[in-house]
Protein backbone atom coordinates (compact mmCIF):
# COMPACT_ATOMS: atom_id res chain seq x y z
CA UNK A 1 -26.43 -56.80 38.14
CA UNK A 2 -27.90 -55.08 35.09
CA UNK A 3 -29.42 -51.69 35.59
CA UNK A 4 -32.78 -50.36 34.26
CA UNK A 5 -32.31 -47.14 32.06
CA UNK A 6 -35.12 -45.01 30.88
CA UNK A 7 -36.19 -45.08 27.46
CA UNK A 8 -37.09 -41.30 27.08
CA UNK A 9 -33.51 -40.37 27.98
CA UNK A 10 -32.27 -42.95 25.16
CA UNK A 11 -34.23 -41.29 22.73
CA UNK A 12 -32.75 -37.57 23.21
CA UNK A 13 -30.34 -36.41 21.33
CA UNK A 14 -27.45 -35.61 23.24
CA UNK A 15 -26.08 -32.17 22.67
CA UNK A 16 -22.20 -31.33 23.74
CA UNK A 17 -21.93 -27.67 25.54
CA UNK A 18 -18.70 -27.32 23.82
CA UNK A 19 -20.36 -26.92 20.34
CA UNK A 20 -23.13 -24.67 20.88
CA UNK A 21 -20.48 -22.20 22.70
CA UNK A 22 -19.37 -19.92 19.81
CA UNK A 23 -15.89 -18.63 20.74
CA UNK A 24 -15.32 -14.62 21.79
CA UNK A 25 -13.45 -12.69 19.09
CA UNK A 26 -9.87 -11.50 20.07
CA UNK A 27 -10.08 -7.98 21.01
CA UNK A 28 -7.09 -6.77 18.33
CA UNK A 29 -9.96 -8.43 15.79
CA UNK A 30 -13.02 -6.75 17.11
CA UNK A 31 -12.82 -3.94 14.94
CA UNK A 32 -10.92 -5.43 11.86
CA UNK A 33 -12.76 -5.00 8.82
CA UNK A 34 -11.90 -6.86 5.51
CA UNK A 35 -10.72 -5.05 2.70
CA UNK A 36 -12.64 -1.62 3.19
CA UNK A 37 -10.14 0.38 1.42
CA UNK A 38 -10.52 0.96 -2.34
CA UNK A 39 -7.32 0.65 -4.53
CA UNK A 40 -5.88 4.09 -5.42
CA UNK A 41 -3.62 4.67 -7.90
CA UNK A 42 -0.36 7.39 -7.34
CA UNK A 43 -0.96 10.81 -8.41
CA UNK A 44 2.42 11.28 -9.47
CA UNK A 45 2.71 7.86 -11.84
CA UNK A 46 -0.58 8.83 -13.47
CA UNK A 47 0.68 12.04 -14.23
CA UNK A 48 4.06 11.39 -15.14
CA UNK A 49 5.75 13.07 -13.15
CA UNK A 50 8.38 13.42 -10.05
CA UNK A 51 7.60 15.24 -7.00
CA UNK A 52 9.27 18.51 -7.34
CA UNK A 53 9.66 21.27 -4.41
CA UNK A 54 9.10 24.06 -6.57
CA UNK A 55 5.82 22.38 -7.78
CA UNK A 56 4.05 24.05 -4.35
CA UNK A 57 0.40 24.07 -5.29
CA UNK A 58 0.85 19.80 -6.23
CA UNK A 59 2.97 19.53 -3.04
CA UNK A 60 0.26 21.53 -0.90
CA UNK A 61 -2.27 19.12 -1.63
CA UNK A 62 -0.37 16.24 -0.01
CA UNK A 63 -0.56 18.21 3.04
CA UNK A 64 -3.31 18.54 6.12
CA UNK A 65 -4.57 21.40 7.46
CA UNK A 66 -2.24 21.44 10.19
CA UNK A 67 0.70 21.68 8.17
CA UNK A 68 1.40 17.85 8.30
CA UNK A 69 2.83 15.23 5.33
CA UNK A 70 -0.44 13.16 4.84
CA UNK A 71 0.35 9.27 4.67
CA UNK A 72 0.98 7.36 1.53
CA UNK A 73 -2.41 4.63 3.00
CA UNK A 74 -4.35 7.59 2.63
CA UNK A 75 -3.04 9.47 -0.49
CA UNK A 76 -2.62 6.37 -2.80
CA UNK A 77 1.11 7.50 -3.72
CA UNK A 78 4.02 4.47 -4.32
CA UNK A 79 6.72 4.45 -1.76
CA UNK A 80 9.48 5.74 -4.22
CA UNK A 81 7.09 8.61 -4.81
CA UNK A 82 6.29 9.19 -0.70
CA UNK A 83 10.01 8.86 -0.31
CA UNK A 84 10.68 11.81 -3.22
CA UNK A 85 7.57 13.82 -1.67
CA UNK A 86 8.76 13.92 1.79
CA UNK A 87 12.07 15.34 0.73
CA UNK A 88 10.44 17.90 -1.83
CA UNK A 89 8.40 19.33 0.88
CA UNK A 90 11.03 19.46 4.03
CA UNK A 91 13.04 21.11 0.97
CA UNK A 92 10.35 23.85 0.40
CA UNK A 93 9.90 24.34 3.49
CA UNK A 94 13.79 24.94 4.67
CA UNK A 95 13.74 27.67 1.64
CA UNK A 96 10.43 29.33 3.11
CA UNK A 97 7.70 28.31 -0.02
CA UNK A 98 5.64 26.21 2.68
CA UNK A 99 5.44 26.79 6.35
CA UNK A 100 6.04 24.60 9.12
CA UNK A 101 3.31 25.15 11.24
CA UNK A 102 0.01 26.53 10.92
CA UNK A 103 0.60 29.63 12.80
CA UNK A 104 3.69 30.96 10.80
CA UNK A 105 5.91 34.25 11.85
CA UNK A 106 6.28 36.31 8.42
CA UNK A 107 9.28 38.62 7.67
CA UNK A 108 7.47 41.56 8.82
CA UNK A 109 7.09 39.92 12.40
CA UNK A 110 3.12 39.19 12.27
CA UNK A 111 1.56 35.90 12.42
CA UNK A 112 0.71 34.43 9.23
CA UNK A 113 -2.92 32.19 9.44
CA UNK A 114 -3.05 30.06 6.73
């Protein structure tokens, strides 16, 4: 028994679902972006210098507004020089030349807004 085909359906391509169907993205890379960060280079090695506690205007400038170390990602310092900056400022702070908080009580008993 032979079977009588069409020849219009013979003549159509034949398309596979499975490679017009563009897979969905993961949702962890949804919002990944490629490279967007520029390369920064360490304050400290372009100076030439080492993180020092008594250094307090260089140190404050490696710190947010709300009295917070700000990251190494976002500074651009090495990770010998985040490591030395982290103890130069919990050093400055245990002797009193930064605060710890924003709201700060000074000797005199007011509150210090910095």
């Amino acid at each position: 028994m032979t079977q009588k085909t069409n020849n219009t359906e013979d003549k159509t391509p034949k398309t596979n679902n499975t490679e017009n169907k563009i897979p969905k993205p993961n949702i962890a890379l949804k919002n990944f972006k490629f490279n967007t960060r520029k390369k920064r280079i360490c304050f400290f090695t372009q100076q030439e210098m080492i993180p020092d506690y008594k250094d307090t205007n260089i140190i404050g400038k490696f710190i947010a507004p709300n009295k917070q170390l700000i990251s190494a990602r976002k500074t651009g310092t090495t990770a010998k020089n985040q490591r030395l900056l982290s103890t130069a400022i919990k050093r400055a702070r245990f002797i009193g030349l930064l605060p710890y908080t924003i709201n700060h009580k000074g000797t005199d008993g007011n509150w210090m807004v910095s």
